[in-house]
N, C-alpha and C. Protein backbone atom coordinates (compact mmCIF):
# COMPACT_ATOMS: atom_id res chain seq x y z
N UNK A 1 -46.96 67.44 -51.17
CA UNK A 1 -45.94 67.83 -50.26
C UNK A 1 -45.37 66.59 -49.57
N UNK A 2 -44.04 66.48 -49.16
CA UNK A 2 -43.42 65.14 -48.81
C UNK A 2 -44.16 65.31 -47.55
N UNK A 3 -43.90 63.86 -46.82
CA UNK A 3 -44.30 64.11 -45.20
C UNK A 3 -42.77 63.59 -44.53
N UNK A 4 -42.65 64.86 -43.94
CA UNK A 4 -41.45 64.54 -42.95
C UNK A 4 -41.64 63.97 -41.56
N UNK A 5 -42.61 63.61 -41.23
CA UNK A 5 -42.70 62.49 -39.96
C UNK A 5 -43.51 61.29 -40.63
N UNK A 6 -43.53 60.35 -39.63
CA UNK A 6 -44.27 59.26 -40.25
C UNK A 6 -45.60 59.65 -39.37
N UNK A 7 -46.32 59.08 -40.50
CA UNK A 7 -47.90 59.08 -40.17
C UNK A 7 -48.32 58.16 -38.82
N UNK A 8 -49.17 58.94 -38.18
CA UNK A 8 -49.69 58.06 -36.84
C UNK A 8 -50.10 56.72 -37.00
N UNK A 9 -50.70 56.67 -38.28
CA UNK A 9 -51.29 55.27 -38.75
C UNK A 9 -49.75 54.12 -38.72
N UNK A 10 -48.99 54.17 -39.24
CA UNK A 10 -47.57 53.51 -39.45
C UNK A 10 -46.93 52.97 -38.33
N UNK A 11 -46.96 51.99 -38.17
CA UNK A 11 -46.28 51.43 -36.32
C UNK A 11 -44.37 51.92 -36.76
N UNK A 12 -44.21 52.13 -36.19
CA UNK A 12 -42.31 52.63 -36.06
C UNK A 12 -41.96 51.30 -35.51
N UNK A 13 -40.57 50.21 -36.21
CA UNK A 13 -40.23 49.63 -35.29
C UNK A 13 -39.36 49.58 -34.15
N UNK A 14 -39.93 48.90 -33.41
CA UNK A 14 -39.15 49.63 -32.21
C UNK A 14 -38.13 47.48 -32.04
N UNK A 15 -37.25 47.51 -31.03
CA UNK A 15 -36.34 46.67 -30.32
C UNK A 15 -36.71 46.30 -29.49
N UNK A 16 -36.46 45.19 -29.02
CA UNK A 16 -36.80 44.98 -27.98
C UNK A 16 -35.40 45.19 -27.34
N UNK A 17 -35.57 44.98 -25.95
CA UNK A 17 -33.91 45.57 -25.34
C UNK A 17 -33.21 44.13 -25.19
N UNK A 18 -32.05 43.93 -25.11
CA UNK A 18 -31.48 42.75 -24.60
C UNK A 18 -31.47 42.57 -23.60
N UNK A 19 -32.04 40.70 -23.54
CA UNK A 19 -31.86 40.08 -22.16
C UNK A 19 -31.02 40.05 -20.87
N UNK A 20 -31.56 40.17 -19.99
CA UNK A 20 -30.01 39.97 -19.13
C UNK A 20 -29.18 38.96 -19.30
N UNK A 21 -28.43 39.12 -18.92
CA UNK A 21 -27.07 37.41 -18.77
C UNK A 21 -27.84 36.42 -18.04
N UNK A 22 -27.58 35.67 -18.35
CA UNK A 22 -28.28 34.50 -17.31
C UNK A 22 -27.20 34.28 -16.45
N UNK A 23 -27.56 33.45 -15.11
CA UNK A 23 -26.40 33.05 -14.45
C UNK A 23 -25.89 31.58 -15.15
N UNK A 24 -24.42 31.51 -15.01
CA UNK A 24 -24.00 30.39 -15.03
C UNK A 24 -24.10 29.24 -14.43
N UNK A 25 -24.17 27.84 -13.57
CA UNK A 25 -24.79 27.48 -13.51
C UNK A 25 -23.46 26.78 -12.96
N UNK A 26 -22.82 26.19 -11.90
CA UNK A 26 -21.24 25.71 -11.21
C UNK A 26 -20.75 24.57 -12.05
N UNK A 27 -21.15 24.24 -13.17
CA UNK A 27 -20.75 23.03 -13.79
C UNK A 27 -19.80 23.85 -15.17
N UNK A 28 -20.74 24.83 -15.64
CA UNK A 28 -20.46 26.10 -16.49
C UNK A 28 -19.06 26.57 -16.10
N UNK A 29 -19.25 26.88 -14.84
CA UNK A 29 -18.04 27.55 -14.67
C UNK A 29 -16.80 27.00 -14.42
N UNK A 30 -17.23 25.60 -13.60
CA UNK A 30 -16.09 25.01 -13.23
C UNK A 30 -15.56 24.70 -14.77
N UNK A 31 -15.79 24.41 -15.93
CA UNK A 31 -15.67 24.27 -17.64
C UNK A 31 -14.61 25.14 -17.71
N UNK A 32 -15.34 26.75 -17.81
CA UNK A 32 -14.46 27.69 -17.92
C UNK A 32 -13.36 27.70 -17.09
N UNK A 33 -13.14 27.72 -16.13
CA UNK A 33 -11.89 28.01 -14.83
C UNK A 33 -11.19 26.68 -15.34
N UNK A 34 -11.52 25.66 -15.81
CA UNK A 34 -10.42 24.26 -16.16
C UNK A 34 -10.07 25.09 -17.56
N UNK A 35 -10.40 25.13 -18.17
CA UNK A 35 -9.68 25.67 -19.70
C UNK A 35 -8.98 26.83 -19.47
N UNK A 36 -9.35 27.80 -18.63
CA UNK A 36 -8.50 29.18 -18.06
C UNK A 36 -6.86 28.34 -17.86
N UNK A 37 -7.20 27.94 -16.41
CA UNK A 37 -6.30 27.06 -15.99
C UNK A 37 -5.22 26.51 -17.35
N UNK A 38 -6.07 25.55 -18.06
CA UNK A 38 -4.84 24.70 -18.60
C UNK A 38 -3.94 25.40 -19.81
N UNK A 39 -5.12 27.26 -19.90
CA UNK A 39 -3.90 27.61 -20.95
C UNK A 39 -2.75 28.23 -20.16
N UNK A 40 -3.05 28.50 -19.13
CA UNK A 40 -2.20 29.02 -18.47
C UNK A 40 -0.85 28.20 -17.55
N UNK A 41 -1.77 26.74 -17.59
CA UNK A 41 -0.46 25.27 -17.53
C UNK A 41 0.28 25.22 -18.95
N UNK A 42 -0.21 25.38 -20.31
CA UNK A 42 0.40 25.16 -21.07
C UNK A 42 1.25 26.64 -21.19
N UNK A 43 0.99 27.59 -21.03
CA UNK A 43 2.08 28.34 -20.98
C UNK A 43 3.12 28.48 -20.21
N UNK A 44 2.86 28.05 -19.01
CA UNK A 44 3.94 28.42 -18.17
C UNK A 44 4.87 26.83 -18.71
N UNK A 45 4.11 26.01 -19.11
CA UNK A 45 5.57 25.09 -19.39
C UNK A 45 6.09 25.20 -20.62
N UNK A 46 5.61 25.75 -21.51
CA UNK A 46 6.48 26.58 -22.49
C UNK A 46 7.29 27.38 -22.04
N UNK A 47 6.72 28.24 -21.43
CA UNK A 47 7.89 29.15 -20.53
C UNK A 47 9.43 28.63 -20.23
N UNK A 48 8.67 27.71 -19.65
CA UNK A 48 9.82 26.84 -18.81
C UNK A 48 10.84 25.99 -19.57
N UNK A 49 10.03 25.24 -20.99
CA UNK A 49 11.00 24.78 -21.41
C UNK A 49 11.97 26.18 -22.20
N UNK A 50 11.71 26.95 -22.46
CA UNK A 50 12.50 28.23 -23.03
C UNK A 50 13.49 28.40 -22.55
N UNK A 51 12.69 28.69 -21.48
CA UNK A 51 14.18 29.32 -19.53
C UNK A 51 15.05 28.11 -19.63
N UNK A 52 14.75 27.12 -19.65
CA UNK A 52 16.02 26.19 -19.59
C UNK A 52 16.67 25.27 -20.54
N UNK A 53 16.15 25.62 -21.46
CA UNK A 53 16.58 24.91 -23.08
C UNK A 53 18.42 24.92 -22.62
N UNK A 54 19.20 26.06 -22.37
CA UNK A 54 19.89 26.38 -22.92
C UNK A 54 21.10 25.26 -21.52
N UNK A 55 20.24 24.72 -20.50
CA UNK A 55 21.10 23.99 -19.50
C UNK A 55 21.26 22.83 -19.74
N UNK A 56 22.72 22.40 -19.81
CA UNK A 56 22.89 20.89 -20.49
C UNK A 56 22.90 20.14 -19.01
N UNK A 57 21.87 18.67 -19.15
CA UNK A 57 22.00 17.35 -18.19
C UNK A 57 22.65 16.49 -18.60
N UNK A 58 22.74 15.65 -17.96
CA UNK A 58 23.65 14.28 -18.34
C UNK A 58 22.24 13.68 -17.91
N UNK A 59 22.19 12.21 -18.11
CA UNK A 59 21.05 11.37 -17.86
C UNK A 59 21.66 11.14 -16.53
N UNK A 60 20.55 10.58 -15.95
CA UNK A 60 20.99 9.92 -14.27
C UNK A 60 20.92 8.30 -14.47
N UNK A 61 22.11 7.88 -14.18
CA UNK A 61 21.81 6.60 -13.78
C UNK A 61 21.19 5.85 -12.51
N UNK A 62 19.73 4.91 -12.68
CA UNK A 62 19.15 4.66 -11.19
C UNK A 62 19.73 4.06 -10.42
N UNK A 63 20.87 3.26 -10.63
CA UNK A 63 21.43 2.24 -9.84
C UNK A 63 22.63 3.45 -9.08
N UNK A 64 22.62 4.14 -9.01
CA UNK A 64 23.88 5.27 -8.41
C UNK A 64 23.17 6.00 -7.66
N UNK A 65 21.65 6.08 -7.94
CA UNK A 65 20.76 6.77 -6.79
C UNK A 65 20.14 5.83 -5.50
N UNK A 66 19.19 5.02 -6.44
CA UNK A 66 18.45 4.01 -5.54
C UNK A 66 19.49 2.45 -4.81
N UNK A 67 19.40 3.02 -3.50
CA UNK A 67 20.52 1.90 -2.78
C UNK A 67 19.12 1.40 -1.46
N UNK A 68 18.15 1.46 -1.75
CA UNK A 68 17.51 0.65 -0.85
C UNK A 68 16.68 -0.15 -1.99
N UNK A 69 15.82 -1.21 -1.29
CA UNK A 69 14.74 -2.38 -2.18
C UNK A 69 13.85 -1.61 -2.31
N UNK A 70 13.28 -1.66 -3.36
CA UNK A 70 12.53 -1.10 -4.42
C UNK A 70 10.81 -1.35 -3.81
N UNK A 71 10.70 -2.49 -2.88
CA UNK A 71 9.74 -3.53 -2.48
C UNK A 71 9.63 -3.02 -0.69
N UNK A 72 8.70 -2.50 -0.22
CA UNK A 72 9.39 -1.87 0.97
C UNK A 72 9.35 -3.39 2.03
N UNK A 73 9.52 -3.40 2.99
CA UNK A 73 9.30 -4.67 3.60
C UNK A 73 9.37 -4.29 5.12
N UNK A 74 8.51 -4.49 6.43
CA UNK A 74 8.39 -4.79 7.36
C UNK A 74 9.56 -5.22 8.45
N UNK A 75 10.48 -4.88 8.80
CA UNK A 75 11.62 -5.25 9.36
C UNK A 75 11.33 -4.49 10.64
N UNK A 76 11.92 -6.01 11.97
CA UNK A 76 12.05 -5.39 13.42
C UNK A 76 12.48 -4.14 13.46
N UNK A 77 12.31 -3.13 14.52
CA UNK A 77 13.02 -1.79 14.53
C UNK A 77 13.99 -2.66 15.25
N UNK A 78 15.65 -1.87 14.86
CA UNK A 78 16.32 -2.47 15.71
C UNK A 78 16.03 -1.87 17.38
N UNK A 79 16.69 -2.44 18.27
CA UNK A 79 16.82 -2.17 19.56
C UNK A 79 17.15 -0.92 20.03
N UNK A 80 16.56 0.11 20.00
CA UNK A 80 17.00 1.45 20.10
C UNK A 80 16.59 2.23 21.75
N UNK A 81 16.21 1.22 22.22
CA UNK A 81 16.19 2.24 24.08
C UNK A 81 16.81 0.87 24.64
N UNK A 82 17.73 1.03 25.47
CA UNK A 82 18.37 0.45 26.32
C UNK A 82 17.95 -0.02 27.73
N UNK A 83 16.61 0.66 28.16
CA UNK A 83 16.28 -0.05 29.12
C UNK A 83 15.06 -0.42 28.75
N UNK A 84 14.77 -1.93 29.74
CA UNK A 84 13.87 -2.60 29.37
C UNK A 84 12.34 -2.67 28.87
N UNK A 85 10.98 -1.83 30.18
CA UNK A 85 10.15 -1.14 29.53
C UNK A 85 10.47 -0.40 28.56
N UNK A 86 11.26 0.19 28.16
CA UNK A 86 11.37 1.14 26.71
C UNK A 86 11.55 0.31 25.68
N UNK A 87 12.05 -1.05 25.89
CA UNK A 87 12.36 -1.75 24.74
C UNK A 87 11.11 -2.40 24.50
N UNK A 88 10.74 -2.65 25.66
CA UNK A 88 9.38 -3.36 25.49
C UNK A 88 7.67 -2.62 24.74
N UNK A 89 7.88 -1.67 25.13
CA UNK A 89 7.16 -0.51 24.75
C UNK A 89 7.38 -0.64 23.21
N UNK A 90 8.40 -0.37 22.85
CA UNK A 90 8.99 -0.47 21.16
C UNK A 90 8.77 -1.60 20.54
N UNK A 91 8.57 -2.85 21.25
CA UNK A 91 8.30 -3.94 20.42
C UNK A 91 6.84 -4.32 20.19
N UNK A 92 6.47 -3.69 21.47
CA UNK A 92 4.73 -3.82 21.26
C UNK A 92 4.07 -3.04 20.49
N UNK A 93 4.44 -1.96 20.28
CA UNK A 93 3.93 -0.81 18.97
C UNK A 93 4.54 -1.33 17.54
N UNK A 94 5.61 -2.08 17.42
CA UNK A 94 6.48 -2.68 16.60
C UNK A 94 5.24 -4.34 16.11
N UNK A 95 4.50 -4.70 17.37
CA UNK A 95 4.07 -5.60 16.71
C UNK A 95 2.56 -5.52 16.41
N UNK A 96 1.91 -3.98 17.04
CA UNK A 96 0.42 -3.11 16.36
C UNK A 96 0.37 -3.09 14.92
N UNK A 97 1.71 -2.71 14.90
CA UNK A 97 2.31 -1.90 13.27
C UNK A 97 2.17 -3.32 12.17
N UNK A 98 2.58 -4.44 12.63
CA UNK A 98 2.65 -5.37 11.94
C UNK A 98 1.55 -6.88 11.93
N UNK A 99 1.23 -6.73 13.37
CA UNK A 99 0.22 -7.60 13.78
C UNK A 99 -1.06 -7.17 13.09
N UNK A 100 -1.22 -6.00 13.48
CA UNK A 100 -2.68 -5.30 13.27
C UNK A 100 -2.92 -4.94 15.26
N UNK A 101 -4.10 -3.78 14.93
CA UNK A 101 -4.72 -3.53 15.91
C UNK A 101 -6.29 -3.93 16.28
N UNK A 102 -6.68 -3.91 17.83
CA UNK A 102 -8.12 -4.23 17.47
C UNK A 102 -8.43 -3.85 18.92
N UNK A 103 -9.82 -3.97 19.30
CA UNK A 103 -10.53 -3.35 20.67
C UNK A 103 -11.22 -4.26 21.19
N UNK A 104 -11.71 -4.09 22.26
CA UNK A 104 -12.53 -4.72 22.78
C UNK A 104 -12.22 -6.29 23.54
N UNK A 105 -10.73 -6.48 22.94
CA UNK A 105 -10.36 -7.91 23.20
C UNK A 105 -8.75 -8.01 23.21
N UNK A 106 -8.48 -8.80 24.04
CA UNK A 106 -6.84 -8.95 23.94
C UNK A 106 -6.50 -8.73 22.58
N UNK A 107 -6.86 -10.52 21.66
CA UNK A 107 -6.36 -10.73 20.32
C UNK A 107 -7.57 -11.13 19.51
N UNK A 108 -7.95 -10.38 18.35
CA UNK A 108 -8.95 -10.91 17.99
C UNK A 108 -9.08 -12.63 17.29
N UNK A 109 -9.79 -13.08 16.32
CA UNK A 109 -9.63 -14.03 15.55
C UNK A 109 -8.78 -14.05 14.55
N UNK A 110 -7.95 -12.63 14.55
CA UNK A 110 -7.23 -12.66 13.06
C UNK A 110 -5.60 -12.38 13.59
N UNK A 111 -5.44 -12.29 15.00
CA UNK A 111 -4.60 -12.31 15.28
C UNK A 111 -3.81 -10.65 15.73
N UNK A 112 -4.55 -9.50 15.50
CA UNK A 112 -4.72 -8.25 15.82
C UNK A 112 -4.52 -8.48 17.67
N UNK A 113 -3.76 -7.23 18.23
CA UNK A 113 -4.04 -7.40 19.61
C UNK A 113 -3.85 -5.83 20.35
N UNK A 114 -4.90 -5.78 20.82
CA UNK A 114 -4.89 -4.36 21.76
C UNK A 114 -3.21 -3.94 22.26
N UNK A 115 -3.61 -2.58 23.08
CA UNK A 115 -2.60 -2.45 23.19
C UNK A 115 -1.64 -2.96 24.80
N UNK A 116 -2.66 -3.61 25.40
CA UNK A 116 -1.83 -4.37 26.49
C UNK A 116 -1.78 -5.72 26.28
N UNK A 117 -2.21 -5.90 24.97
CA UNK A 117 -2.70 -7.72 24.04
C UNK A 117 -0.99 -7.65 23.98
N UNK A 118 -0.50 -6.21 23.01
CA UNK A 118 0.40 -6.60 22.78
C UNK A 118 1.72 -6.25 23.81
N UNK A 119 1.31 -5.24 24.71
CA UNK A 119 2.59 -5.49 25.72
C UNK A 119 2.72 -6.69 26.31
N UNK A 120 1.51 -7.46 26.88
CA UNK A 120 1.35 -8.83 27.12
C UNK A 120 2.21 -9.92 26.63
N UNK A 121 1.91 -10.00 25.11
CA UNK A 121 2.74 -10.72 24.26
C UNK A 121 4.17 -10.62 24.33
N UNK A 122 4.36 -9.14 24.11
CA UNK A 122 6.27 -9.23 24.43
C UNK A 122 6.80 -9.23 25.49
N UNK A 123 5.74 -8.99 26.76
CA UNK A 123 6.65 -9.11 27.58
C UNK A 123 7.09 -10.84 28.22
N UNK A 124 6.54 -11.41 27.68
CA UNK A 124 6.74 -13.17 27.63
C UNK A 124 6.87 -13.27 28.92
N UNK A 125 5.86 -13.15 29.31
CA UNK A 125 5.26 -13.74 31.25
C UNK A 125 5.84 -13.27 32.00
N UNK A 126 6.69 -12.22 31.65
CA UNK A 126 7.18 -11.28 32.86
C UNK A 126 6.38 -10.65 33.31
N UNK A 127 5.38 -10.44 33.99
CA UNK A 127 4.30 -9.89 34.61
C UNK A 127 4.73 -8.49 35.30
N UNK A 128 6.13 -8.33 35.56
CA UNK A 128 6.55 -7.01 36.73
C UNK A 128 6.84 -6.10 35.41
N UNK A 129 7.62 -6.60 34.63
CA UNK A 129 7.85 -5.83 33.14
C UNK A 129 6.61 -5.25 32.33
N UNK A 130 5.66 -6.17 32.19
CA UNK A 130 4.35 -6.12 32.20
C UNK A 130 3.49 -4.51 32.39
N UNK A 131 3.66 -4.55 33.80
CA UNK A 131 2.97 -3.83 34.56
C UNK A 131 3.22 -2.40 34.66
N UNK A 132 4.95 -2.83 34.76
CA UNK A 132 5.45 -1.18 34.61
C UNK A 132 5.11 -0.88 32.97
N UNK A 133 5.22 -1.19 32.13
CA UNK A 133 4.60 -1.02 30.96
C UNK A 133 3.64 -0.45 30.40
N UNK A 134 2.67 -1.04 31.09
CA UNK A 134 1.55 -0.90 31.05
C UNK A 134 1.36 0.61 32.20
N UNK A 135 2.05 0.64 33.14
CA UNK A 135 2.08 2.09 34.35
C UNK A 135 2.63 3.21 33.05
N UNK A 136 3.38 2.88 32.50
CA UNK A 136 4.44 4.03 31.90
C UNK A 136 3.09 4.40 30.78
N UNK A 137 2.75 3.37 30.30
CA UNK A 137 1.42 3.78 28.62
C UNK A 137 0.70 4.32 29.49
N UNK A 138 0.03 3.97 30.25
CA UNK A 138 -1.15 4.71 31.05
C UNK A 138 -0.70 6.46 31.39
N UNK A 139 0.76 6.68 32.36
CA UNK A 139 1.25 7.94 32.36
C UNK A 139 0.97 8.41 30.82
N UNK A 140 1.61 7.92 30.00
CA UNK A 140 1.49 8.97 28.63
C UNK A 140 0.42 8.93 28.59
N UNK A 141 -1.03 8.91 28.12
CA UNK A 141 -2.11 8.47 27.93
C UNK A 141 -2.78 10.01 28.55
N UNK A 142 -2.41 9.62 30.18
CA UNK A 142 -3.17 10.48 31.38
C UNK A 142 -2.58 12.08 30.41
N UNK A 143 -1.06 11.91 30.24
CA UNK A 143 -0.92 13.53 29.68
C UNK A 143 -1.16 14.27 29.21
N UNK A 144 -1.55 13.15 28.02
CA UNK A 144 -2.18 13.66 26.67
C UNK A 144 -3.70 14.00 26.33
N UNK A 145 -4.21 13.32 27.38
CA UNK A 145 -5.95 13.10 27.25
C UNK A 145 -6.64 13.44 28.75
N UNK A 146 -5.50 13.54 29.37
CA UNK A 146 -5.77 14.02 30.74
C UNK A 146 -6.24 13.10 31.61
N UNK A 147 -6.56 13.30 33.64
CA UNK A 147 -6.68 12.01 34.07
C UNK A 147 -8.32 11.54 34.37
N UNK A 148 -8.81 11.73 33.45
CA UNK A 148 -10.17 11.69 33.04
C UNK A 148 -10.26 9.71 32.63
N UNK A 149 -8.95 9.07 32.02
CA UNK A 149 -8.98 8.14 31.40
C UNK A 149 -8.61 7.26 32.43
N UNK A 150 -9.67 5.92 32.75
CA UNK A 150 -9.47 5.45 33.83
C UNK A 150 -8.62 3.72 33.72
N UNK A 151 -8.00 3.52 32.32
CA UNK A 151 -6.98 2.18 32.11
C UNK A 151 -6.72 2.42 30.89
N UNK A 152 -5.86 1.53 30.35
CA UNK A 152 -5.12 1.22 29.39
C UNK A 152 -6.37 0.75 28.35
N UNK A 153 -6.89 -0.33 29.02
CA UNK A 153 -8.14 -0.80 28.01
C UNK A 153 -9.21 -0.18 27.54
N UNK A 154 -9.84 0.46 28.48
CA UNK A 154 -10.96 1.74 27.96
C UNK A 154 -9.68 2.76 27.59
N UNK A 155 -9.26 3.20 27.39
CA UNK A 155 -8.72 4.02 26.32
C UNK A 155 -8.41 3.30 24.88
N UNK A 156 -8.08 2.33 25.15
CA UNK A 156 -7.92 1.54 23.65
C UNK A 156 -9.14 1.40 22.96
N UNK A 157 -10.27 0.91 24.12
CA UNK A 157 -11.55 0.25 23.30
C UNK A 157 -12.39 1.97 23.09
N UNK A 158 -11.65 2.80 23.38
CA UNK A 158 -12.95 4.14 22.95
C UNK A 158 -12.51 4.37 21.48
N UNK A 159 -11.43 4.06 21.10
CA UNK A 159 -10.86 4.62 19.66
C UNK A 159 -11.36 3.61 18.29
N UNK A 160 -11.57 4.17 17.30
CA UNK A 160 -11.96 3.32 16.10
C UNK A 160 -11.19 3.18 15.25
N UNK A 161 -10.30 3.77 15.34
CA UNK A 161 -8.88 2.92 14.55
C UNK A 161 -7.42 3.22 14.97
N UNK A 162 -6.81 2.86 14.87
CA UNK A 162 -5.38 2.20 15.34
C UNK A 162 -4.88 3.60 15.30
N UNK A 163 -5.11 4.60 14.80
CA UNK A 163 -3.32 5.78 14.68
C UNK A 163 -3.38 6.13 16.26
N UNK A 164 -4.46 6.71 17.04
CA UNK A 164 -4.40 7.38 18.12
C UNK A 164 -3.86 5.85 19.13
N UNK A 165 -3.80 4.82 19.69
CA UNK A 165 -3.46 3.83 20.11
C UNK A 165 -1.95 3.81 19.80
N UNK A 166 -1.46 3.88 18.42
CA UNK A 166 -0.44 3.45 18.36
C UNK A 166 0.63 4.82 18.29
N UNK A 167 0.18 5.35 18.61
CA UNK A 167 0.94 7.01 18.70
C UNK A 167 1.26 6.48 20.31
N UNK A 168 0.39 6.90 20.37
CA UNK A 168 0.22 6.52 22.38
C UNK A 168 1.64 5.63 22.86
N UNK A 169 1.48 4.50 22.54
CA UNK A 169 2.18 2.68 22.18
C UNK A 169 3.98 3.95 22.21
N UNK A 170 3.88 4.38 21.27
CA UNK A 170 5.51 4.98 20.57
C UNK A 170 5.63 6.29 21.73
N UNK A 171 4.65 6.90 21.49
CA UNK A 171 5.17 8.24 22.49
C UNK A 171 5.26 7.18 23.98
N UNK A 172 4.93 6.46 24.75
CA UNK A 172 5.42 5.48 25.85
C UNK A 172 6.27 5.84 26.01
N UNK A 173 7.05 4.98 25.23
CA UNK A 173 8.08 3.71 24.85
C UNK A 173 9.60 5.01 24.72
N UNK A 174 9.13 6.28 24.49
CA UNK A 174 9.78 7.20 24.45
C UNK A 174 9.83 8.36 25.90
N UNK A 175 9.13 8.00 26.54
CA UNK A 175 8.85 8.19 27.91
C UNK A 175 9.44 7.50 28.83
N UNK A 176 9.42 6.07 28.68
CA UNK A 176 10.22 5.13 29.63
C UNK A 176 11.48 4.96 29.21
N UNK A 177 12.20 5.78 28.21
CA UNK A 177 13.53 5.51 27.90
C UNK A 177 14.01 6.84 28.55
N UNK A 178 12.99 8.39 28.62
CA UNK A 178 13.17 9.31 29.26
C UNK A 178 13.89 9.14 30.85
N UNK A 179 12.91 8.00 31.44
CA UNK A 179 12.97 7.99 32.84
C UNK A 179 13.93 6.94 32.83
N UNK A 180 14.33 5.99 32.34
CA UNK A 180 15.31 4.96 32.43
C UNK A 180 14.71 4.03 32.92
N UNK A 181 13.71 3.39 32.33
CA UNK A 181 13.28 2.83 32.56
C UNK A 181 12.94 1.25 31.96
């Protein structure tokens, strides 16, 4: 007689089940998401050249566009506040910008100069010009940082590099042209 089950003796094979996914691993993926990405850069500029195949350019000539030097270069601001601290204000941020900046000291060894190094400097021994100068930077200073800040110099020497100083220097210089000064 056939046997229609299998005999107890007979192991049945059985499967094992499939593994889970493993996780990917951020190097993995960042792989995948760049190749996602670039088919989807290369299509859209296919796209693009399609959409506009059909618009005729002329070439541009550079000499009909570009009318400044190619080479940027450092040039005085011209004279743009009319009264004196304001001008002065403008030349001393004018010579942060170009001198260099530095703390702790009028002018360093390299020729860098704080920021009353350099109102100092332009105001060429006018001491009253000077001062109001130096009154007007201090007002901006107090506004901005409040009157917590007790000179021109400890506010210069707390900062570690030049942008917050020389913001200061320009917003002045735009203050004493406010007041007519």
């Amino acid at each position: 007689m056939p046997q229609t089950r299998p005999a107890i003796d007979q192991a049945t094979p059985t499967t094992a089940p499939p593994a889970p996914p493993t996780a990917l691993s951020l190097e993995e993926r960042l792989t995948f998401i760049n190749a996602a990405m670039s088919v989807r850069l290369d299509e859209a500029k296919v796209a693009y050249e399609v959409n506009t195949a059909h618009i005729e350019t002329e070439p541009v000539d550079l000499a009909d566009v570009v009318t400044v030097p190619l080479t940027p270069t450092l040039q005085p601001p011209p004279e743009s506040y009319p009264t004196p601290v304001a001008a002065l204000l403008q030349r001393a941020h004018h010579r942060l910008l170009t001198g260099g900046w530095c703390k702790d000291v009028l002018v360093d060894e390299d020729g860098a100069r704080c920021m009353l190094g350099a109102i100092r400097a332009e105001a060429r021994g006018d001491s009253g010009l000077e001062a109001d100068a130096a009154t007007v930077l201090l007002d901006a200073i107090r506004r901005k940082f409040g009157d917590d800040v007790d000179s021109v110099p400890s506010f210069n020497d707390a900062h570690g590099s030049a942008r917050t100083p020389l913001r200061m220097v320009d917003q002045a210089a735009s203050l004493a042209d406010a007041r007519g000064l």
